[in-house]
PDB file of N, CA and C in Angstrom:
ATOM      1  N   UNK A   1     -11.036  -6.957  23.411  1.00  0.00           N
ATOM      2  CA  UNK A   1     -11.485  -6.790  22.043  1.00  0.00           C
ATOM      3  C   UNK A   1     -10.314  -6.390  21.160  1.00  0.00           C
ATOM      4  N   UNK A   2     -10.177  -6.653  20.049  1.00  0.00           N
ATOM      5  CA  UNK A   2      -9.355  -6.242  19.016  1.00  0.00           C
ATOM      6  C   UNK A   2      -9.444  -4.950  18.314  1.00  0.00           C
ATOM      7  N   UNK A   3      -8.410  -4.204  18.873  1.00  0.00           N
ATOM      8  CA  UNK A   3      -8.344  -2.606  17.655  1.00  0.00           C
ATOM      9  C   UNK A   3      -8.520  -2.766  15.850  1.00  0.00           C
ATOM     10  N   UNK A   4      -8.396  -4.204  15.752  1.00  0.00           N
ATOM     11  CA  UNK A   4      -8.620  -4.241  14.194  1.00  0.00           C
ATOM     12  C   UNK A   4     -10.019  -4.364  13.565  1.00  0.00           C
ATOM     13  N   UNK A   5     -10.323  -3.302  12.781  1.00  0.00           N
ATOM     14  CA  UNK A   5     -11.768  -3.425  12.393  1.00  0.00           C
ATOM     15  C   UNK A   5     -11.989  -4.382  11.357  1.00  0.00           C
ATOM     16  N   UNK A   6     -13.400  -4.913  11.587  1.00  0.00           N
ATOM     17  CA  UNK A   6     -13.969  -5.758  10.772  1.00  0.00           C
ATOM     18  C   UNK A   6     -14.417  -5.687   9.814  1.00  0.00           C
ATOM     19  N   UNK A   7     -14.109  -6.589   8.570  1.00  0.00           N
ATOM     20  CA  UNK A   7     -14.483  -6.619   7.629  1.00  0.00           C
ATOM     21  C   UNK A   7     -15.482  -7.078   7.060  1.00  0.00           C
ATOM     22  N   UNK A   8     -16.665  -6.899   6.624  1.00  0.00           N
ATOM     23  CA  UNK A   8     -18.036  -7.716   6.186  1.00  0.00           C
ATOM     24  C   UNK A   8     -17.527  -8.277   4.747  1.00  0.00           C
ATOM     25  N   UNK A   9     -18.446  -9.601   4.689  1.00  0.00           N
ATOM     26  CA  UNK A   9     -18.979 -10.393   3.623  1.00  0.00           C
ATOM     27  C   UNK A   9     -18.665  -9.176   2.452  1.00  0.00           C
ATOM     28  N   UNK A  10     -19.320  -8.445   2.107  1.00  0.00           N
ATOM     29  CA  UNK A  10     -19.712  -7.329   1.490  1.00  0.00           C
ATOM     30  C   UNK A  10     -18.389  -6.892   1.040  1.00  0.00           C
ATOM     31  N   UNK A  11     -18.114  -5.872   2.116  1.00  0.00           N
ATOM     32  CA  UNK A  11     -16.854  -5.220   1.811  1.00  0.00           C
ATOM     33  C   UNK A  11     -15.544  -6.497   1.381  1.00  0.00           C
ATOM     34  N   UNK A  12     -15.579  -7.671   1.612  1.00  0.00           N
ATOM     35  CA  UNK A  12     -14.172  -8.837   1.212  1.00  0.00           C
ATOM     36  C   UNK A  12     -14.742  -8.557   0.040  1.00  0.00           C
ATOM     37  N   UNK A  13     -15.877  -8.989  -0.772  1.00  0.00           N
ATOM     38  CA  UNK A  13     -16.267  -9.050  -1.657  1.00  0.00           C
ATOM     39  C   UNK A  13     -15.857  -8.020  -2.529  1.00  0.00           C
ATOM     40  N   UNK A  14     -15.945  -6.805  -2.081  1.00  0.00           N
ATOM     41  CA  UNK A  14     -15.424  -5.363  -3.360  1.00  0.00           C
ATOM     42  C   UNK A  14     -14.116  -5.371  -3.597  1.00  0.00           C
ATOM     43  N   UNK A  15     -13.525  -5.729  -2.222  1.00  0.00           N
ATOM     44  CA  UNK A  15     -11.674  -5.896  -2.147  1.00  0.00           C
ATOM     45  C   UNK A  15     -11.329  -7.079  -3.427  1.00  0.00           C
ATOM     46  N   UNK A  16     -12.521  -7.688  -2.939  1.00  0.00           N
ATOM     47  CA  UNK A  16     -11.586  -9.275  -4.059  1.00  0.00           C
ATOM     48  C   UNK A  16     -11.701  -8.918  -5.571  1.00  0.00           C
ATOM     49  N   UNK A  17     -12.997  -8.127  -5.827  1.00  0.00           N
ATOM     50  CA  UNK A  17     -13.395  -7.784  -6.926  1.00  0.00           C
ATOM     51  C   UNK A  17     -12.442  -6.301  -7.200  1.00  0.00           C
ATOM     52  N   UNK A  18     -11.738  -5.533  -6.515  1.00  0.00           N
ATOM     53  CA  UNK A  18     -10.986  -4.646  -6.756  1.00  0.00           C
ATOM     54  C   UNK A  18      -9.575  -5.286  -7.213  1.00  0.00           C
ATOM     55  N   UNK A  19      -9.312  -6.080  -6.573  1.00  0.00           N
ATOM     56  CA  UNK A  19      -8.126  -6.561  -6.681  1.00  0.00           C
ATOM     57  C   UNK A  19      -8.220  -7.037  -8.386  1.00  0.00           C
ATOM     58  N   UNK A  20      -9.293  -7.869  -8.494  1.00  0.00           N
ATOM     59  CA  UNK A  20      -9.426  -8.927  -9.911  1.00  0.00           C
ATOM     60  C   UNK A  20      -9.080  -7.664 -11.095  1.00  0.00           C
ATOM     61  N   UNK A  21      -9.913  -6.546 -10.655  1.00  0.00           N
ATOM     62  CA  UNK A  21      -9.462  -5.509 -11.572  1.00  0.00           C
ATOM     63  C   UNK A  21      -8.155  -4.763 -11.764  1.00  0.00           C
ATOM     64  N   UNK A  22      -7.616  -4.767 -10.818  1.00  0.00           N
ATOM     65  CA  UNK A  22      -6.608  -4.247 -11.016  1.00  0.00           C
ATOM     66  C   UNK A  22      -5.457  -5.561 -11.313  1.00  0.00           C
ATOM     67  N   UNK A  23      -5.561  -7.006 -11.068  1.00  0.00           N
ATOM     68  CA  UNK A  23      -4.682  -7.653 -11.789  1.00  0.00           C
ATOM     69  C   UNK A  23      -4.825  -7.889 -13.337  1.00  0.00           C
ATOM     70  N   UNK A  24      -5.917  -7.350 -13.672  1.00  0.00           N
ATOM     71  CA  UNK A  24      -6.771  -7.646 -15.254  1.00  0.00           C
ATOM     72  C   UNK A  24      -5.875  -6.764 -16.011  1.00  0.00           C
ATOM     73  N   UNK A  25      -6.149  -5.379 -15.496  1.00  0.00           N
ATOM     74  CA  UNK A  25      -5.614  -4.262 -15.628  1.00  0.00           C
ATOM     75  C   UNK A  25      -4.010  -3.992 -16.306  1.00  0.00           C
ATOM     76  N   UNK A  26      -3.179  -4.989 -14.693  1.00  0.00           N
ATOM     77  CA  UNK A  26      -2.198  -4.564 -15.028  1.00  0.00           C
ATOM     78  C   UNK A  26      -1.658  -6.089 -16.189  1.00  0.00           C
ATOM     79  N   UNK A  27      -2.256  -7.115 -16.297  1.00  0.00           N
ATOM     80  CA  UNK A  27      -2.186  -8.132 -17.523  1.00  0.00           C
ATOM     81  C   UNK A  27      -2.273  -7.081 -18.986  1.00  0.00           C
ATOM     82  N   UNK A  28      -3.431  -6.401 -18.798  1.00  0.00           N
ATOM     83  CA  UNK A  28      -3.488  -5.739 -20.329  1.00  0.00           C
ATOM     84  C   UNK A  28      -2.769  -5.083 -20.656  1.00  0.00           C
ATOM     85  N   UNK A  29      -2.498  -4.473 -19.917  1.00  0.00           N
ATOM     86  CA  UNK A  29      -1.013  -3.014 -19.938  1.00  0.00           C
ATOM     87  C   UNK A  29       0.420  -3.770 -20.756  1.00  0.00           C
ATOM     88  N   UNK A  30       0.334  -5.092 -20.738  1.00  0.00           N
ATOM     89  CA  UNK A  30       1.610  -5.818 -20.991  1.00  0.00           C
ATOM     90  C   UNK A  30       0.451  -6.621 -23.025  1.00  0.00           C
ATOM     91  N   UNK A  31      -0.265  -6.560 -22.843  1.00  0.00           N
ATOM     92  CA  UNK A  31      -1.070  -7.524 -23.927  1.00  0.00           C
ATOM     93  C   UNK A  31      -2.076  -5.775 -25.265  1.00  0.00           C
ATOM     94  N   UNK A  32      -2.368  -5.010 -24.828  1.00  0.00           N
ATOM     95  CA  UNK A  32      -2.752  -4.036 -25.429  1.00  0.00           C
ATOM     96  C   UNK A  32      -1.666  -3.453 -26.069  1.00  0.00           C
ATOM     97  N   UNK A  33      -1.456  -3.074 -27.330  1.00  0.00           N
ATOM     98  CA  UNK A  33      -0.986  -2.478 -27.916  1.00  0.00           C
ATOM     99  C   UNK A  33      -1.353  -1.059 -27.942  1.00  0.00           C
ATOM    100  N   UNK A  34      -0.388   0.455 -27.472  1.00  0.00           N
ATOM    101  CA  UNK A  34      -0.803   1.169 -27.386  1.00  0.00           C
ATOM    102  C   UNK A  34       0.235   2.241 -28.141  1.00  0.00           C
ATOM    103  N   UNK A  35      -0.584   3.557 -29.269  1.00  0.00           N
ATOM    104  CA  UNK A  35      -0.350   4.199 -29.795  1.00  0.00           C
ATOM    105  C   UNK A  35       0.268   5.838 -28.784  1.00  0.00           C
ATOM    106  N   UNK A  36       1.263   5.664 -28.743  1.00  0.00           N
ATOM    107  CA  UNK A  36       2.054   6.832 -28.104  1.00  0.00           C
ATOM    108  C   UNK A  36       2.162   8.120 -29.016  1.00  0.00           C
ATOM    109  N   UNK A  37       2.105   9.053 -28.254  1.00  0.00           N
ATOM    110  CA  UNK A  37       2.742   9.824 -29.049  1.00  0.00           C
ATOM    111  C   UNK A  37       4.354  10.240 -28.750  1.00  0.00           C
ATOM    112  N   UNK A  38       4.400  10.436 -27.234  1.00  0.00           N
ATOM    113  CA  UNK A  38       5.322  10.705 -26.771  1.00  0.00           C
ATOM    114  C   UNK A  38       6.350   9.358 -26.811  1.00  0.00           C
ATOM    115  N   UNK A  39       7.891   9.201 -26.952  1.00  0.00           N
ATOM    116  CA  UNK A  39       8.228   7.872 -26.132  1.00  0.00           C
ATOM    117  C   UNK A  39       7.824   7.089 -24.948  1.00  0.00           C
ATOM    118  N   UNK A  40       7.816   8.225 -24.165  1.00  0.00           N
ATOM    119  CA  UNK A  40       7.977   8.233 -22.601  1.00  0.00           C
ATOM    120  C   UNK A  40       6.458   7.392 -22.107  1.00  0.00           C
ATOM    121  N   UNK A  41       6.010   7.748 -23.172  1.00  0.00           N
ATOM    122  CA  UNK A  41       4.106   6.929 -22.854  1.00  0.00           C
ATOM    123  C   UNK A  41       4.053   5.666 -23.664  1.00  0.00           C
ATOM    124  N   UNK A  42       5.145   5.055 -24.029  1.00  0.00           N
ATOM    125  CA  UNK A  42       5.363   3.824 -24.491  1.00  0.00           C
ATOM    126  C   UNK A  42       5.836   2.817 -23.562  1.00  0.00           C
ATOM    127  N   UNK A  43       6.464   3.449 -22.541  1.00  0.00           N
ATOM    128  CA  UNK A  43       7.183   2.197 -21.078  1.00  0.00           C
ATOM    129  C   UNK A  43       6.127   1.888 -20.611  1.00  0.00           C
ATOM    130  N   UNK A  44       6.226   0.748 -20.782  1.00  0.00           N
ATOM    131  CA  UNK A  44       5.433  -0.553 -19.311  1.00  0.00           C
ATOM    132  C   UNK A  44       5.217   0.220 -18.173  1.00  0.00           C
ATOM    133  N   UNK A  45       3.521   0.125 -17.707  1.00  0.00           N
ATOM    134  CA  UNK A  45       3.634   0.768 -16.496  1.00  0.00           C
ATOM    135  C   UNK A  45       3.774   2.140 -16.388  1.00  0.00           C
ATOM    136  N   UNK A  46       3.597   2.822 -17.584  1.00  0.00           N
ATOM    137  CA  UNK A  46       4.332   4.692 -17.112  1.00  0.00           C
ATOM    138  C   UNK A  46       2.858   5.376 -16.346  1.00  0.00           C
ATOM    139  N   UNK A  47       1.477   5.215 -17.213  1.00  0.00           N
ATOM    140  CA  UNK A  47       0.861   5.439 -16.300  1.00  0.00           C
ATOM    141  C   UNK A  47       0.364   5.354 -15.082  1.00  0.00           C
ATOM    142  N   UNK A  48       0.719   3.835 -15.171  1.00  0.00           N
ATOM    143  CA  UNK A  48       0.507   3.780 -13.139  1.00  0.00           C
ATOM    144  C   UNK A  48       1.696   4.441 -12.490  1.00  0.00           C
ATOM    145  N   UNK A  49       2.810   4.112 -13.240  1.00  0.00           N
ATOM    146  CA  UNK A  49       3.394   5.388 -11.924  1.00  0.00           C
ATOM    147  C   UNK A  49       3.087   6.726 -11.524  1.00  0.00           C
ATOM    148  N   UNK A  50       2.625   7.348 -13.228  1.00  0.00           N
ATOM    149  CA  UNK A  50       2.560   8.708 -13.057  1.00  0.00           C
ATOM    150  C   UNK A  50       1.414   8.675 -12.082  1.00  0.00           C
ATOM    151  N   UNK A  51       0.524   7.956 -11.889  1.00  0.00           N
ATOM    152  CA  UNK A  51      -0.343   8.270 -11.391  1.00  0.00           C
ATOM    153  C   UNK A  51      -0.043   8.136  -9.879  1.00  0.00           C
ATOM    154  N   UNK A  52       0.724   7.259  -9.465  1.00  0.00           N
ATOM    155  CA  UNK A  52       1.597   7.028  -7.937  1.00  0.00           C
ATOM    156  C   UNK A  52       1.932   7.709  -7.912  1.00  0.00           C
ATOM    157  N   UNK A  53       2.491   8.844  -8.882  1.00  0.00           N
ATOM    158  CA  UNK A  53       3.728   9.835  -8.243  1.00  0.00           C
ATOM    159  C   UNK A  53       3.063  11.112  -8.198  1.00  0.00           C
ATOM    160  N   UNK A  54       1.869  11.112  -8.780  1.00  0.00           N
ATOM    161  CA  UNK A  54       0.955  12.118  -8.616  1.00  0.00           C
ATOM    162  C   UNK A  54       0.094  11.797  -7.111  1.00  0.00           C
ATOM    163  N   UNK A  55      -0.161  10.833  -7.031  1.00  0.00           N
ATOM    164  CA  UNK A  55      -0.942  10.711  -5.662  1.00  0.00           C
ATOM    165  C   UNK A  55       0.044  11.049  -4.571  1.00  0.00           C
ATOM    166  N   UNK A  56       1.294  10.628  -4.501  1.00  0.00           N
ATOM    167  CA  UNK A  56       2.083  10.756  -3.431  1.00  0.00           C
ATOM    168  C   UNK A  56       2.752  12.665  -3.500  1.00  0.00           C
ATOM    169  N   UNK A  57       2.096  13.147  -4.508  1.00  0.00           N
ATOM    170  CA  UNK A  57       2.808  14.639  -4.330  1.00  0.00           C
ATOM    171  C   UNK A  57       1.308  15.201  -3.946  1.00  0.00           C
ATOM    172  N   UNK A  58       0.149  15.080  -3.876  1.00  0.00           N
ATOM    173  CA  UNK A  58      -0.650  15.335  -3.337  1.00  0.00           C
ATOM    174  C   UNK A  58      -0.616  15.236  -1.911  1.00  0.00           C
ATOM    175  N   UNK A  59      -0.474  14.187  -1.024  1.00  0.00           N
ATOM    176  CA  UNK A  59      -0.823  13.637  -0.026  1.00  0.00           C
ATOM    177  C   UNK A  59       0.719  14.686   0.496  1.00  0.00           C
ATOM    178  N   UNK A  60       1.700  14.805  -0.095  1.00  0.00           N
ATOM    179  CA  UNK A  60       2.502  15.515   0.469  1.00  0.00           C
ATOM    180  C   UNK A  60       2.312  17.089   0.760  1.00  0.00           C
ATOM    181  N   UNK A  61       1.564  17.271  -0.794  1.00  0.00           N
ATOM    182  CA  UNK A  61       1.512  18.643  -0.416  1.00  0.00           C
ATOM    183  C   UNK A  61       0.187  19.048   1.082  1.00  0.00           C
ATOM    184  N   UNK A  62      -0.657  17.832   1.321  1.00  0.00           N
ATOM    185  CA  UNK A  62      -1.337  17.914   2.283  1.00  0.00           C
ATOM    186  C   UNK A  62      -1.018  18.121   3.048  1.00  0.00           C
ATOM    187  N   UNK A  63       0.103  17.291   3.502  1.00  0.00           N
ATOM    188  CA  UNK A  63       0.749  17.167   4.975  1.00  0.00           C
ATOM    189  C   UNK A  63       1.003  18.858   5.242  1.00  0.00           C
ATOM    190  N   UNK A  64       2.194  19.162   3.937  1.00  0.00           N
ATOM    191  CA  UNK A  64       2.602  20.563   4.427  1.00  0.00           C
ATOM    192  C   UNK A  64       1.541  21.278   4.506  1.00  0.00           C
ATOM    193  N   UNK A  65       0.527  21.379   3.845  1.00  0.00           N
ATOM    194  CA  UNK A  65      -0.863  22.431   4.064  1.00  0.00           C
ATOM    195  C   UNK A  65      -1.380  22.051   5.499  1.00  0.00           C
ATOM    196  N   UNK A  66      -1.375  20.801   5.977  1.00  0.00           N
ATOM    197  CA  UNK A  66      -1.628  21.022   7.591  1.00  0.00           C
ATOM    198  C   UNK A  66      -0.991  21.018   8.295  1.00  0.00           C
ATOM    199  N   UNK A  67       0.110  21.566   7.866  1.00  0.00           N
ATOM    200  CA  UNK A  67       1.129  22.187   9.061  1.00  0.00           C
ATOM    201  C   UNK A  67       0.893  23.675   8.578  1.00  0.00           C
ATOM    202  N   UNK A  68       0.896  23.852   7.703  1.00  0.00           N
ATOM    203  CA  UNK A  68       0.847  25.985   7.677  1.00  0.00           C
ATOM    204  C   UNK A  68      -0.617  25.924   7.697  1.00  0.00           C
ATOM    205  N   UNK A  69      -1.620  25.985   8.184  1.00  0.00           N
ATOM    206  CA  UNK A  69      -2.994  26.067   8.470  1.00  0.00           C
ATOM    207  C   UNK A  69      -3.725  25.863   9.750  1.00  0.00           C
ATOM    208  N   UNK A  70      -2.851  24.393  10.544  1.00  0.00           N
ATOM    209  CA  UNK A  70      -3.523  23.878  11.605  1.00  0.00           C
ATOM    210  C   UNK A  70      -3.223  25.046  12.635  1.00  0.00           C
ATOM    211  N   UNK A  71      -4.185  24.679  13.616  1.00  0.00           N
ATOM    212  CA  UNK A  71      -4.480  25.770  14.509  1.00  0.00           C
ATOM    213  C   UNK A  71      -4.194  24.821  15.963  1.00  0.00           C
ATOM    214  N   UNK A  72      -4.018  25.325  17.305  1.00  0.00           N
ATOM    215  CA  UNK A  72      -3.595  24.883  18.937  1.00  0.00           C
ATOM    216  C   UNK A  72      -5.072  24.006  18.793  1.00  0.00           C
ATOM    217  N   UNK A  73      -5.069  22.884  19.692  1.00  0.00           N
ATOM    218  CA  UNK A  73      -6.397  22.163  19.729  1.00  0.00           C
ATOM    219  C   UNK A  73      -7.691  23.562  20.212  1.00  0.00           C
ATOM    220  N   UNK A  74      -7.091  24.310  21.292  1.00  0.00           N
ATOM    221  CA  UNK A  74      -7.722  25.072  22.522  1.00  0.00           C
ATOM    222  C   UNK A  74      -7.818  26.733  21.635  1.00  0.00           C
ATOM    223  N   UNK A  75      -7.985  26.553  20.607  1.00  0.00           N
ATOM    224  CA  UNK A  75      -7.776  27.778  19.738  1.00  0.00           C
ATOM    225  C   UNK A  75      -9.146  28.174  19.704  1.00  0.00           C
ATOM    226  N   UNK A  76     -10.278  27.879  20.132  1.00  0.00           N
ATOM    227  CA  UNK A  76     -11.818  28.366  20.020  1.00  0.00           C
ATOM    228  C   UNK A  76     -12.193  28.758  21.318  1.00  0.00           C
ATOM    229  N   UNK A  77     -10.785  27.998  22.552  1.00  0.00           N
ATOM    230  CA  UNK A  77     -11.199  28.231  23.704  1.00  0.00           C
ATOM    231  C   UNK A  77     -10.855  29.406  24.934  1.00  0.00           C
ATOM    232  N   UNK A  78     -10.429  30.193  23.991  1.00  0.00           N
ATOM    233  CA  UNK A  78     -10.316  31.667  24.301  1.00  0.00           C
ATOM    234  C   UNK A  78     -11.224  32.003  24.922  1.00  0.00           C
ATOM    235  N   UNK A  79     -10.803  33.542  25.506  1.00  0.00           N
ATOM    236  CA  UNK A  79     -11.517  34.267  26.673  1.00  0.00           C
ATOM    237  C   UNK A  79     -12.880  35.254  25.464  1.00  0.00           C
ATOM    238  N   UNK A  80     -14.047  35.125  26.480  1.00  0.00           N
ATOM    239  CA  UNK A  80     -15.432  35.683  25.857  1.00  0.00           C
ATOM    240  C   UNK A  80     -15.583  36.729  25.804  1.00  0.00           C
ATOM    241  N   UNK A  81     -15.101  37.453  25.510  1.00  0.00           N
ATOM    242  CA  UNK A  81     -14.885  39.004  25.941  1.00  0.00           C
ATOM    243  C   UNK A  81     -16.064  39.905  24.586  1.00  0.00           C
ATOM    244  N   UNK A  82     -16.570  39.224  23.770  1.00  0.00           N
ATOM    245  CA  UNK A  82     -17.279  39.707  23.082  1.00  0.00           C
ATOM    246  C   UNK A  82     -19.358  39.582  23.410  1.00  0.00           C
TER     247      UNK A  82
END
């Protein structure tokens, strides 16, 4: 059998329809005219990065939170002494 899981009818369907949105998306970003205040919110694309660079400092700060938190697998499997 194959370790790769399957995809339903269904679920291709949300992917294809996710995708359509996000190529729509990133078409308008180039065709919308948008009122900045800042410069910096005038570049092509600034919000999707910020938003990449916000997701990827999350997922980082995860990692380090499960390293100062995680516990030995056998950490419940202590002696009963109570």
């Amino acid at each position: 059998m194959s370790d790769k899981p399957q995809i339903s009818i269904a679920g291709r369907r949300f992917i294809r329809a996710l995708l359509l949105i996000c190529v729509g998306l990133l078409v308008a970003e180039f065709i919308i005219h948008r009122h900045a205040y800042f410069a910096l919110e005038a570049t092509p694309l600034f919000f999707a990065l910020f938003g990449f660079a916000a997701f990827c400092i999350v997922v980082g700060g995860g990692v380090l939170l499960r390293k100062l938190v995680m516990r030995a697998p056998d950490y419940y499997d202590g002696d009963d002494d109570a």
